[in-house]
PDB file of N, CA and C in Angstrom:
ATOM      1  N   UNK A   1       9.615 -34.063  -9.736  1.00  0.00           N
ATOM      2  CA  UNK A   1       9.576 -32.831  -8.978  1.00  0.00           C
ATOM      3  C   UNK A   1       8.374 -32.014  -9.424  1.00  0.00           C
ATOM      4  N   UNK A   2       7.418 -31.755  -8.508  1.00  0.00           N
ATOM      5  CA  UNK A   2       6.174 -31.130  -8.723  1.00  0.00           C
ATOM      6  C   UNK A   2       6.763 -29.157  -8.320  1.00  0.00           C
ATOM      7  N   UNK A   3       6.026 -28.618  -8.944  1.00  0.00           N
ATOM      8  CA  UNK A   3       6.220 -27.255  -8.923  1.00  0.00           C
ATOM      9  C   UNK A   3       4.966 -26.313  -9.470  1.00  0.00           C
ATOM     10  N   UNK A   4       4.637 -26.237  -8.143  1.00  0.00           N
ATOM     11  CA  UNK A   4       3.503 -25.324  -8.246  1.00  0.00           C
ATOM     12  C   UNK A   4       3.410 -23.352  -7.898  1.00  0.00           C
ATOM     13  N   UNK A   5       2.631 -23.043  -8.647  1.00  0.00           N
ATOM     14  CA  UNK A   5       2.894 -21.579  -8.714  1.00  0.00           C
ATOM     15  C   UNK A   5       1.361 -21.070  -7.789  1.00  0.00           C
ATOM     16  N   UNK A   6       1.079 -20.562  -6.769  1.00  0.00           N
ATOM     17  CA  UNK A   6      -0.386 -19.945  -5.880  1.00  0.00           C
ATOM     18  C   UNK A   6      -0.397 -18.557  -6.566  1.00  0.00           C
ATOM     19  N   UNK A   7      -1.659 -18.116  -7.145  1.00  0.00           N
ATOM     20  CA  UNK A   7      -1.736 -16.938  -7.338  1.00  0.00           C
ATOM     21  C   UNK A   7      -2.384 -15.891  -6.335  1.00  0.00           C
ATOM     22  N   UNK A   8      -1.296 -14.581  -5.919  1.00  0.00           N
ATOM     23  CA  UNK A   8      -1.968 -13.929  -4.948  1.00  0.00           C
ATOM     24  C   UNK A   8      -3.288 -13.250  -5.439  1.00  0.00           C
ATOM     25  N   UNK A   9      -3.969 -13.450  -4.213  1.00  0.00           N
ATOM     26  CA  UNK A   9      -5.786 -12.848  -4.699  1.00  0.00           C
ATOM     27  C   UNK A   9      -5.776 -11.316  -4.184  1.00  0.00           C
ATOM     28  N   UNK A  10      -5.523 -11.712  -2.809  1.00  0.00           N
ATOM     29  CA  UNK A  10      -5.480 -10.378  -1.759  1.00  0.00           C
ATOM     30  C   UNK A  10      -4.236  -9.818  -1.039  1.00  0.00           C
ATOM     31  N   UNK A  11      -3.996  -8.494  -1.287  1.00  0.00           N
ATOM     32  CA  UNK A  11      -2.505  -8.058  -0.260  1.00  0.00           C
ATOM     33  C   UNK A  11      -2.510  -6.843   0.098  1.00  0.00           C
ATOM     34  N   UNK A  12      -2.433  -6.956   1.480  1.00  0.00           N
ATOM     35  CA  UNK A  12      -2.917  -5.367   2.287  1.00  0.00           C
ATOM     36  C   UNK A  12      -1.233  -5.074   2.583  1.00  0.00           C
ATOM     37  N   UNK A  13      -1.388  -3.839   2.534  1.00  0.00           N
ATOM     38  CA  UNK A  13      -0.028  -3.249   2.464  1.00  0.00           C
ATOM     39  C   UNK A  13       0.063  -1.990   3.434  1.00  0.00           C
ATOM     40  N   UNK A  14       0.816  -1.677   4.456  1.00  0.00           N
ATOM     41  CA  UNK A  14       0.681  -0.720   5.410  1.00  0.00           C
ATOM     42  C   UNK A  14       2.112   0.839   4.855  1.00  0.00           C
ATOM     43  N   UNK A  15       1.453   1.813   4.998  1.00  0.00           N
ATOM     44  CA  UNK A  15       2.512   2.738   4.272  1.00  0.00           C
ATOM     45  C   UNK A  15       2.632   4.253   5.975  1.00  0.00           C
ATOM     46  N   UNK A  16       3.769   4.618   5.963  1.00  0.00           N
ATOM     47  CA  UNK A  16       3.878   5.769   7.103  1.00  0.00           C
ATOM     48  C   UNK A  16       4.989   6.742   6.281  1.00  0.00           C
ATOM     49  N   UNK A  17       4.393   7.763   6.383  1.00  0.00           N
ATOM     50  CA  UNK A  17       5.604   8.986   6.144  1.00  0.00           C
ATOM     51  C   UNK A  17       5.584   9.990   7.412  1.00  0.00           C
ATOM     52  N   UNK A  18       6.443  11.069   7.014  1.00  0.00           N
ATOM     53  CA  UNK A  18       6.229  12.002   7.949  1.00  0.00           C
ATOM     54  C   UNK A  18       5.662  13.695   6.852  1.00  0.00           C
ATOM     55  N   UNK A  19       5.339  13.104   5.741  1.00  0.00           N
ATOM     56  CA  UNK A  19       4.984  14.348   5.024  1.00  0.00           C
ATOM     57  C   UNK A  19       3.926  13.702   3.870  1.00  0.00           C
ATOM     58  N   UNK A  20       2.844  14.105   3.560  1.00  0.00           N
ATOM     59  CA  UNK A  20       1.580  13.535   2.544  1.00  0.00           C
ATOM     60  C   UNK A  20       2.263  13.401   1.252  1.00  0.00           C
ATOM     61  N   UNK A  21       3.113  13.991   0.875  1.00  0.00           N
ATOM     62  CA  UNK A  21       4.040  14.016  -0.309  1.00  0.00           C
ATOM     63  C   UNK A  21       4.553  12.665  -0.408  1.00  0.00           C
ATOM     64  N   UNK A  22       5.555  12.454   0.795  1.00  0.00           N
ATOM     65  CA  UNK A  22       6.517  10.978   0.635  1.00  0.00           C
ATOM     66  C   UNK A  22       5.467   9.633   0.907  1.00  0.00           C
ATOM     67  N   UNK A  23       4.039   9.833   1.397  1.00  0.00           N
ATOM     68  CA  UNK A  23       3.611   8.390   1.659  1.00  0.00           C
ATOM     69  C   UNK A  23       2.726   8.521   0.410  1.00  0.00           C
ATOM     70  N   UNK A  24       2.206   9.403  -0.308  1.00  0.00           N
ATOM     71  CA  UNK A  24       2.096   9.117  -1.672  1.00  0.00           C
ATOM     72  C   UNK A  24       3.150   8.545  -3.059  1.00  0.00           C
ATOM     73  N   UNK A  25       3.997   9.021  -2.542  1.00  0.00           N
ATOM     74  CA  UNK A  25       5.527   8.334  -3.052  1.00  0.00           C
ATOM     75  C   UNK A  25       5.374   7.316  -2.910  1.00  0.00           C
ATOM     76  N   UNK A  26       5.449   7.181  -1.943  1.00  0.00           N
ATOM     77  CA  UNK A  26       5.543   5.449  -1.406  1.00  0.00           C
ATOM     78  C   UNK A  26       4.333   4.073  -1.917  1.00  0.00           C
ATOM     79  N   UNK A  27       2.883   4.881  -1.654  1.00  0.00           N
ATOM     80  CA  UNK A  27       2.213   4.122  -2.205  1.00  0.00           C
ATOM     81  C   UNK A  27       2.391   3.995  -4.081  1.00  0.00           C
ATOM     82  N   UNK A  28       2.527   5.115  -4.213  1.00  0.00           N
ATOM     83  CA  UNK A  28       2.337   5.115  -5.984  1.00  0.00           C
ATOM     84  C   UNK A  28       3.600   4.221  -6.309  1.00  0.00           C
ATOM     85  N   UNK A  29       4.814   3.911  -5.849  1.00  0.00           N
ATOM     86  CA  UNK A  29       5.614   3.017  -6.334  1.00  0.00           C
ATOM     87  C   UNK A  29       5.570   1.710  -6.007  1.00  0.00           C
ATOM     88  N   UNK A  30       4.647   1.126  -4.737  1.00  0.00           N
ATOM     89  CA  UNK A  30       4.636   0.040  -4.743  1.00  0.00           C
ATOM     90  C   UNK A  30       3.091  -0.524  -5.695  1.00  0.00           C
ATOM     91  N   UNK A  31       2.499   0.368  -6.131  1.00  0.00           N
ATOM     92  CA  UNK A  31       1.321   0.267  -6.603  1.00  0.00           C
ATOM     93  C   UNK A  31       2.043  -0.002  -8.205  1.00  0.00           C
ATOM     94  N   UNK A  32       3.228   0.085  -8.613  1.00  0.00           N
ATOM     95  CA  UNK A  32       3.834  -0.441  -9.822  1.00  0.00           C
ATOM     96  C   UNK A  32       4.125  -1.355  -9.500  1.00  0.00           C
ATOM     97  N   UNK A  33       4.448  -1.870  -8.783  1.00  0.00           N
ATOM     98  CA  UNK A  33       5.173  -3.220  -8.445  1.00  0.00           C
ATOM     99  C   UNK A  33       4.006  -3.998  -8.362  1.00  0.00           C
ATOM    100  N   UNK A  34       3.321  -3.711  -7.875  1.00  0.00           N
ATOM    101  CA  UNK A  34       1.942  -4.909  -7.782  1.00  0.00           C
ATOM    102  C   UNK A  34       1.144  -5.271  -9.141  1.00  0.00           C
ATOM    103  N   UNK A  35       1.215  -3.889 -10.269  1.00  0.00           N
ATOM    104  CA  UNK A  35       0.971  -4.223 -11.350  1.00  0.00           C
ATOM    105  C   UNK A  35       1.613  -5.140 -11.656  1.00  0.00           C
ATOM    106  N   UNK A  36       2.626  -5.516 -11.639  1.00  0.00           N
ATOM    107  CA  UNK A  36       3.765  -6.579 -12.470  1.00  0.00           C
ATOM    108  C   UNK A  36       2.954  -7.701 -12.086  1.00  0.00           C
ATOM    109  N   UNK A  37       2.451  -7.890 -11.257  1.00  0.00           N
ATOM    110  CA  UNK A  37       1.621  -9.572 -10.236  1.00  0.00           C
ATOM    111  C   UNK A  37       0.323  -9.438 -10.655  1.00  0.00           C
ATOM    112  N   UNK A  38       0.163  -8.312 -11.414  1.00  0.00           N
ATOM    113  CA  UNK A  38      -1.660  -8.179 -11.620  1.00  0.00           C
ATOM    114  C   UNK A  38      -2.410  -7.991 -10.592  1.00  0.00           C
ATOM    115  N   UNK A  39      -1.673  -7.345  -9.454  1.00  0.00           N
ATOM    116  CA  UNK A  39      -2.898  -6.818  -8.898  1.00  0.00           C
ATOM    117  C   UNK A  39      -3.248  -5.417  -8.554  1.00  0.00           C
ATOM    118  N   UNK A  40      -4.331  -4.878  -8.127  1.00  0.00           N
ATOM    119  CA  UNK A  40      -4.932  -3.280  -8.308  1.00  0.00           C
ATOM    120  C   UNK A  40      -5.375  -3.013  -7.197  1.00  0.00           C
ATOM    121  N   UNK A  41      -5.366  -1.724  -6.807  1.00  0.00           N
ATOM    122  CA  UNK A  41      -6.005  -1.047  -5.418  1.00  0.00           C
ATOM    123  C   UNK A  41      -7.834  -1.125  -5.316  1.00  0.00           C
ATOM    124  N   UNK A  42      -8.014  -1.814  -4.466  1.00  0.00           N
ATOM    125  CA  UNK A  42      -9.378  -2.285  -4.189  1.00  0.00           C
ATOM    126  C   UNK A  42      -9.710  -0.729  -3.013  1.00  0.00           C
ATOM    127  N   UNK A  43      -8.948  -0.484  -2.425  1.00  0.00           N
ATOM    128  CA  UNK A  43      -9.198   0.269  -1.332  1.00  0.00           C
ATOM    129  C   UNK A  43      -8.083   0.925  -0.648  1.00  0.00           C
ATOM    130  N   UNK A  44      -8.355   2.407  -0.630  1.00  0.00           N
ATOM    131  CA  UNK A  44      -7.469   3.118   0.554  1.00  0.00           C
ATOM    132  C   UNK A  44      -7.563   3.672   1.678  1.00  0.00           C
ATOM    133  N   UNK A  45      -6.888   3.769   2.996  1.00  0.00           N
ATOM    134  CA  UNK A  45      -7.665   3.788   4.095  1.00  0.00           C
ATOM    135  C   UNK A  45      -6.171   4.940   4.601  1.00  0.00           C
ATOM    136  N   UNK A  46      -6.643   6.283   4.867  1.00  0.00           N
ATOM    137  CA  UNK A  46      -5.253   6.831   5.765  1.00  0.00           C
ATOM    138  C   UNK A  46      -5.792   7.690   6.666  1.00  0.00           C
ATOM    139  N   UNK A  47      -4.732   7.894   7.519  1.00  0.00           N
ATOM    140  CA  UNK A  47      -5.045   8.783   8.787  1.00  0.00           C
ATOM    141  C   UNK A  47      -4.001   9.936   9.002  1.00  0.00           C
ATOM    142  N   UNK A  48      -3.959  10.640  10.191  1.00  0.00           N
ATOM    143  CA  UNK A  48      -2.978  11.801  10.026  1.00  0.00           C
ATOM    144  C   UNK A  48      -3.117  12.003  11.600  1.00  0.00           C
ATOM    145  N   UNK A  49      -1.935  11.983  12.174  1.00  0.00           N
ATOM    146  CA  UNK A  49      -2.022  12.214  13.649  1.00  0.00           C
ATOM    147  C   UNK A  49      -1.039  13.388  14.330  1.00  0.00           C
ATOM    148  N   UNK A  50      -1.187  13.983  15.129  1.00  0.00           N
ATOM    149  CA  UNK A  50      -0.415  14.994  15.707  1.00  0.00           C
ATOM    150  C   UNK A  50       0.042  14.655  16.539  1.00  0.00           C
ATOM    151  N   UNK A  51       1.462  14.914  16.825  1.00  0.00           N
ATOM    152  CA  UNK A  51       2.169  14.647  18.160  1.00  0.00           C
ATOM    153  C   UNK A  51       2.304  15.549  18.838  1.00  0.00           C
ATOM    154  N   UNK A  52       2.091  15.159  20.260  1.00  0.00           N
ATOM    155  CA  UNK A  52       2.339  16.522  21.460  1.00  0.00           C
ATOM    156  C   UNK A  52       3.716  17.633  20.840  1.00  0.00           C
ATOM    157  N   UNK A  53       4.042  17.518  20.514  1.00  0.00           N
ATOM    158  CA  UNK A  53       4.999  18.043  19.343  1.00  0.00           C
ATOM    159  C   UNK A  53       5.165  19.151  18.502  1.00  0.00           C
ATOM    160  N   UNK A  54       3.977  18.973  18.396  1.00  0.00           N
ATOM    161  CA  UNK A  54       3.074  19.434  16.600  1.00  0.00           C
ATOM    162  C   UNK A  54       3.370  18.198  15.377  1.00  0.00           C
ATOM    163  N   UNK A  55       4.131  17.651  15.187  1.00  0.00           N
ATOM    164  CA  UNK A  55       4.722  17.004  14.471  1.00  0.00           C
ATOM    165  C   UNK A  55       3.792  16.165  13.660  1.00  0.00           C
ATOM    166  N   UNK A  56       3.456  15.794  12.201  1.00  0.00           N
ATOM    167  CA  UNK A  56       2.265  15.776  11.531  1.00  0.00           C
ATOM    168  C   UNK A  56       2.922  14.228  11.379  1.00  0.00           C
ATOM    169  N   UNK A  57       2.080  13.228  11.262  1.00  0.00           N
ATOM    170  CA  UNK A  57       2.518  11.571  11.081  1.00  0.00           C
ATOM    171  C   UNK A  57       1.286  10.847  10.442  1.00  0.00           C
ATOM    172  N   UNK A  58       1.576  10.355   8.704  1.00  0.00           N
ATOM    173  CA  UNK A  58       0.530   9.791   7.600  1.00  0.00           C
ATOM    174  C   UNK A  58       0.989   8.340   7.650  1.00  0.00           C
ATOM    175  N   UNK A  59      -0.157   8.072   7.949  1.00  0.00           N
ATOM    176  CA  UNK A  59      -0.401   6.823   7.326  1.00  0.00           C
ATOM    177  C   UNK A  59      -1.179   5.969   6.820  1.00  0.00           C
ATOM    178  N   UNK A  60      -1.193   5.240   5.856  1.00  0.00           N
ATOM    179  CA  UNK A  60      -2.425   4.216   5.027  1.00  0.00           C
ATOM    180  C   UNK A  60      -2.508   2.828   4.922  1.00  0.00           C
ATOM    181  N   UNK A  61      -3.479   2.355   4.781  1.00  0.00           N
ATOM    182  CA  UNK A  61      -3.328   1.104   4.258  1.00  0.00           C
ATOM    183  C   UNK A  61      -4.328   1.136   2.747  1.00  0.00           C
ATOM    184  N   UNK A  62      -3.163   0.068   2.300  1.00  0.00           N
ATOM    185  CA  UNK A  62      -3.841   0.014   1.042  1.00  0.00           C
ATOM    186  C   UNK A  62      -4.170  -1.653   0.899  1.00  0.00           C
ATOM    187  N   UNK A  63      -5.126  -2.158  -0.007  1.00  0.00           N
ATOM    188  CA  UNK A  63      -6.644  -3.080   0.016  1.00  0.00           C
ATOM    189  C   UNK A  63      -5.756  -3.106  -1.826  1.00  0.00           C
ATOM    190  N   UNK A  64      -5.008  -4.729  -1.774  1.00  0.00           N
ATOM    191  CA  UNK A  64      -4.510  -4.987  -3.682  1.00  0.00           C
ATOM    192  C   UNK A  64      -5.220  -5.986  -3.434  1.00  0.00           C
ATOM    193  N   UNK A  65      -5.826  -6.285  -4.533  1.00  0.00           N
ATOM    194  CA  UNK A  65      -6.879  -7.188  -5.279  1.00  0.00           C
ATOM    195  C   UNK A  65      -6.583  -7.708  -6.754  1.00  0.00           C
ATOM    196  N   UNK A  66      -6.483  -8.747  -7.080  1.00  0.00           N
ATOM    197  CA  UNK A  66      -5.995  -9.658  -8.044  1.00  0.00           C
ATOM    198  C   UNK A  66      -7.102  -9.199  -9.058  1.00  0.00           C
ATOM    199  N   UNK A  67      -6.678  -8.617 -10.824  1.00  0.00           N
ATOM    200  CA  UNK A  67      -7.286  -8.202 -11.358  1.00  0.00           C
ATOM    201  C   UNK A  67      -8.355  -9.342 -12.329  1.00  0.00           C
ATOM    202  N   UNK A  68      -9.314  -8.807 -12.654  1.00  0.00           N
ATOM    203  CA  UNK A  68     -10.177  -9.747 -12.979  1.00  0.00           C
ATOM    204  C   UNK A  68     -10.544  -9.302 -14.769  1.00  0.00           C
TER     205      UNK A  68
END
């Protein structure tokens, strides 16, 4: 029985809140979890949109990169 382990290199991760508070939450805890796999934020990318509403809507993507 062969058993092989792939190490992740790259993992883009998509995050949405409805307040800048909770999708920083959100990223900063999965950004522990990725430490555990060794990997680190290469890049962050977010936006912020208004709904006919008013209603304020965050979201990011985040760029994990296998540490070197």
């Amino acid at each position: 029985m062969n058993f092989h382990l792939d190490i992740i290199e790259d993992k883009i991760e998509f995050f949405e809140a409805e307040n800048i508070k909770d999708l920083e939450h959100k990223i900063q805890a999965q950004i522990e979890i990725n430490k555990s796999i060794l990997l680190q934020v290469a890049s962050v990318s977010h936006q912020m949109h208004v709904s006919e509403e008013g209603r304020r809507f965050y979201s990011a993507v985040v760029h994990f990169k296998a540490k070197k």
